[in-house]
N, C-alpha and C. Protein backbone atom coordinates (compact mmCIF):
# COMPACT_ATOMS: atom_id res chain seq x y z
N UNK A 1 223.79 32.00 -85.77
CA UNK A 1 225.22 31.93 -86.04
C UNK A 1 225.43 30.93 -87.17
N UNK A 2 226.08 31.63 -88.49
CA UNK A 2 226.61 30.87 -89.18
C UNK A 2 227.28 28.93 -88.71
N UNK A 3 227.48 28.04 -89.72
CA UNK A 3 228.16 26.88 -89.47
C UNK A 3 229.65 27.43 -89.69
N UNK A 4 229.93 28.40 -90.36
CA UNK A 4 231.46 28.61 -90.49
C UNK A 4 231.92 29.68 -89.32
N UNK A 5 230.77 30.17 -88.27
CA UNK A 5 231.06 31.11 -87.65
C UNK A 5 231.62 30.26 -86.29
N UNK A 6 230.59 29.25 -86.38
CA UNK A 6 230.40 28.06 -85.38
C UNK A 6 231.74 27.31 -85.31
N UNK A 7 232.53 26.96 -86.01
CA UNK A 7 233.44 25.97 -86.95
C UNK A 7 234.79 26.72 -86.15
N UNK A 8 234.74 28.31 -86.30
CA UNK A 8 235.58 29.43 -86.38
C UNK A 8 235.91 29.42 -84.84
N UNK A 9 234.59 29.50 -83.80
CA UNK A 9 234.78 29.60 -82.62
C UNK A 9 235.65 28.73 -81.76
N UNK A 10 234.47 27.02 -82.54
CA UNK A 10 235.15 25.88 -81.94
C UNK A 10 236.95 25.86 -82.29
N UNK A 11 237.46 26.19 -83.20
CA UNK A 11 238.78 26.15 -84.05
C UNK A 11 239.78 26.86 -82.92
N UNK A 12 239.21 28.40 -83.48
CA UNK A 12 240.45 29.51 -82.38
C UNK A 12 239.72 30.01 -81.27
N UNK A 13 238.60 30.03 -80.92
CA UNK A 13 237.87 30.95 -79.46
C UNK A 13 237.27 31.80 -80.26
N UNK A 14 236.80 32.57 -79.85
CA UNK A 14 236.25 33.86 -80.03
C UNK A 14 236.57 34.66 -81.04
N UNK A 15 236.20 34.80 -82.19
CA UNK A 15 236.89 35.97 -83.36
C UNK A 15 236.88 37.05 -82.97
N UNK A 16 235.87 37.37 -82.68
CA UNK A 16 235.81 38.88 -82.56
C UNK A 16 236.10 39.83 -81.14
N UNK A 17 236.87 39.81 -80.60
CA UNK A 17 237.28 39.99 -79.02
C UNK A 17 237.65 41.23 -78.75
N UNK A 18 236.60 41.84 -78.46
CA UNK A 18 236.73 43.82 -78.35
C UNK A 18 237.98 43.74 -76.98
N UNK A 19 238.77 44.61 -77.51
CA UNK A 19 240.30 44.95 -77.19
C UNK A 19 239.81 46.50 -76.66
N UNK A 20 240.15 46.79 -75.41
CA UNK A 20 239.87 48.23 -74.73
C UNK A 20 241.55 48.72 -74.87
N UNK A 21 241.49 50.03 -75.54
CA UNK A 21 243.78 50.79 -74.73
C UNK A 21 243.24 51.35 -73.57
N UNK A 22 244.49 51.34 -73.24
CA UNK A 22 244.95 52.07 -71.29
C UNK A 22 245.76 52.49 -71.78
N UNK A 23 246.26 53.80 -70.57
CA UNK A 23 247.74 54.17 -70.22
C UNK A 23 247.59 54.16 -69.39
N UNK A 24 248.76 54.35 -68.37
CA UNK A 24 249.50 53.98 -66.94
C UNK A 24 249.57 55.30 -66.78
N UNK A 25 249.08 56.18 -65.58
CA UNK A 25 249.27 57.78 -65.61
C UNK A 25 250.30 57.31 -64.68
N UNK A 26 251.13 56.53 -64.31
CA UNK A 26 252.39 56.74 -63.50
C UNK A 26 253.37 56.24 -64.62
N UNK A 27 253.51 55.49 -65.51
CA UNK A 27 254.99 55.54 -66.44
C UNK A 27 254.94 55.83 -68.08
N UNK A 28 253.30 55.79 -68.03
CA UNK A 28 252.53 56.10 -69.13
C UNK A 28 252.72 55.28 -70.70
N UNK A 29 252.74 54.13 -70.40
CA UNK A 29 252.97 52.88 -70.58
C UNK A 29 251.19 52.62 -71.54
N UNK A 30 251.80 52.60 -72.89
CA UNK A 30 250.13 52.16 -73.38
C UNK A 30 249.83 50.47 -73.89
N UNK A 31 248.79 50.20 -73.52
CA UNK A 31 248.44 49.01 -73.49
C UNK A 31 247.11 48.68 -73.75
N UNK A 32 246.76 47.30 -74.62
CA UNK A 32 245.72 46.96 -74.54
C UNK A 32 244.90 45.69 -73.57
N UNK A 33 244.04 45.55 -73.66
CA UNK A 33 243.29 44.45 -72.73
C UNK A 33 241.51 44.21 -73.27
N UNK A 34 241.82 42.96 -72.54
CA UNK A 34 240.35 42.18 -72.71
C UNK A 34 239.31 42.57 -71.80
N UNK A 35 239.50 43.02 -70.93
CA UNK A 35 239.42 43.68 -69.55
C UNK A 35 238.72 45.02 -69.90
N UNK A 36 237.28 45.54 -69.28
CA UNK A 36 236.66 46.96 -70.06
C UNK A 36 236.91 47.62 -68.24
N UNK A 37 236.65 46.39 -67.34
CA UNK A 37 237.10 48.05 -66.16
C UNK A 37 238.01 48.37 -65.66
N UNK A 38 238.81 49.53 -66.01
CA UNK A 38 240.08 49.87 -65.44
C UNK A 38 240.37 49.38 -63.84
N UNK A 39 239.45 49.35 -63.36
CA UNK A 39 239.68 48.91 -61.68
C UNK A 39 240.07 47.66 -61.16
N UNK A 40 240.18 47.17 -62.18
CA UNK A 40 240.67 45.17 -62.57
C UNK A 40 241.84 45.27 -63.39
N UNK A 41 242.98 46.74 -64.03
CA UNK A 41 243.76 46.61 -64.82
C UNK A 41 245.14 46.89 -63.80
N UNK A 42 245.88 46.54 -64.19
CA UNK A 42 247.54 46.71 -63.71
C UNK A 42 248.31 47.44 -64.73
N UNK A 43 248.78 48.06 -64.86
CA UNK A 43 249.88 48.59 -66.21
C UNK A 43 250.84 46.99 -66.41
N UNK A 44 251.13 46.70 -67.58
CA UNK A 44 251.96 45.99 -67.28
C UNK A 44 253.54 45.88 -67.58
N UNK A 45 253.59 46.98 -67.44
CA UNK A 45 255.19 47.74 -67.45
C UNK A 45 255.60 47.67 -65.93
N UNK A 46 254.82 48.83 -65.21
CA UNK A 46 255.22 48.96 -63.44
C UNK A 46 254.33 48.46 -62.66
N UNK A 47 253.39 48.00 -63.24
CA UNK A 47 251.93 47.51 -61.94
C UNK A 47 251.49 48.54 -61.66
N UNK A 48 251.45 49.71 -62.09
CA UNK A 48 250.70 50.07 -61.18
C UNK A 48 249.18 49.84 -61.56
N UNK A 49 247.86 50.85 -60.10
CA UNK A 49 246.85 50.28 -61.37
C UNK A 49 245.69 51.88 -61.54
N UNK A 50 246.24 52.38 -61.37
CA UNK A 50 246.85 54.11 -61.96
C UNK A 50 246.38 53.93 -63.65
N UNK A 51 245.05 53.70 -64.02
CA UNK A 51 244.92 53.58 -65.36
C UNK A 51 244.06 54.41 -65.57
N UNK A 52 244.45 54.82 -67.08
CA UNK A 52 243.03 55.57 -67.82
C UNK A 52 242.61 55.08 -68.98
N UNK A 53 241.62 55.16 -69.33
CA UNK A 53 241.63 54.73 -70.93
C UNK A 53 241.67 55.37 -72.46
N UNK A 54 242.19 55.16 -73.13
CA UNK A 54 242.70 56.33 -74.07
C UNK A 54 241.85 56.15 -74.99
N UNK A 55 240.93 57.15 -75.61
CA UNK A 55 239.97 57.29 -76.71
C UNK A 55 241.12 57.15 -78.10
């Protein structure tokens, strides 16, 4: 790892932070998250946790 990559982390966290989309198959509500298994996601429109993930 780079010193400016190093510098980058310590500064803001993590640069590069793979972002998964969902939708809510009950209000169909699209959303992203840090989160890769739907079985740990909530919509966060209605809660529900009724998710899929959208290619």
């Amino acid at each position: 790892m780079s010193a400016i990559q190093t510098l980058k982390e310590a500064l803001f966290g993590t640069v590069d932070t793979k972002r998964y989309n969902y939708q809510c198959e009950v209000c169909h509500a699209e959303f992203t998250s840090k989160e890769q298994s739907v079985q740990t996601i909530a919509c966060p429109e209605c809660g529900s946790h009724n998710i899929r993930e959208r290619l």
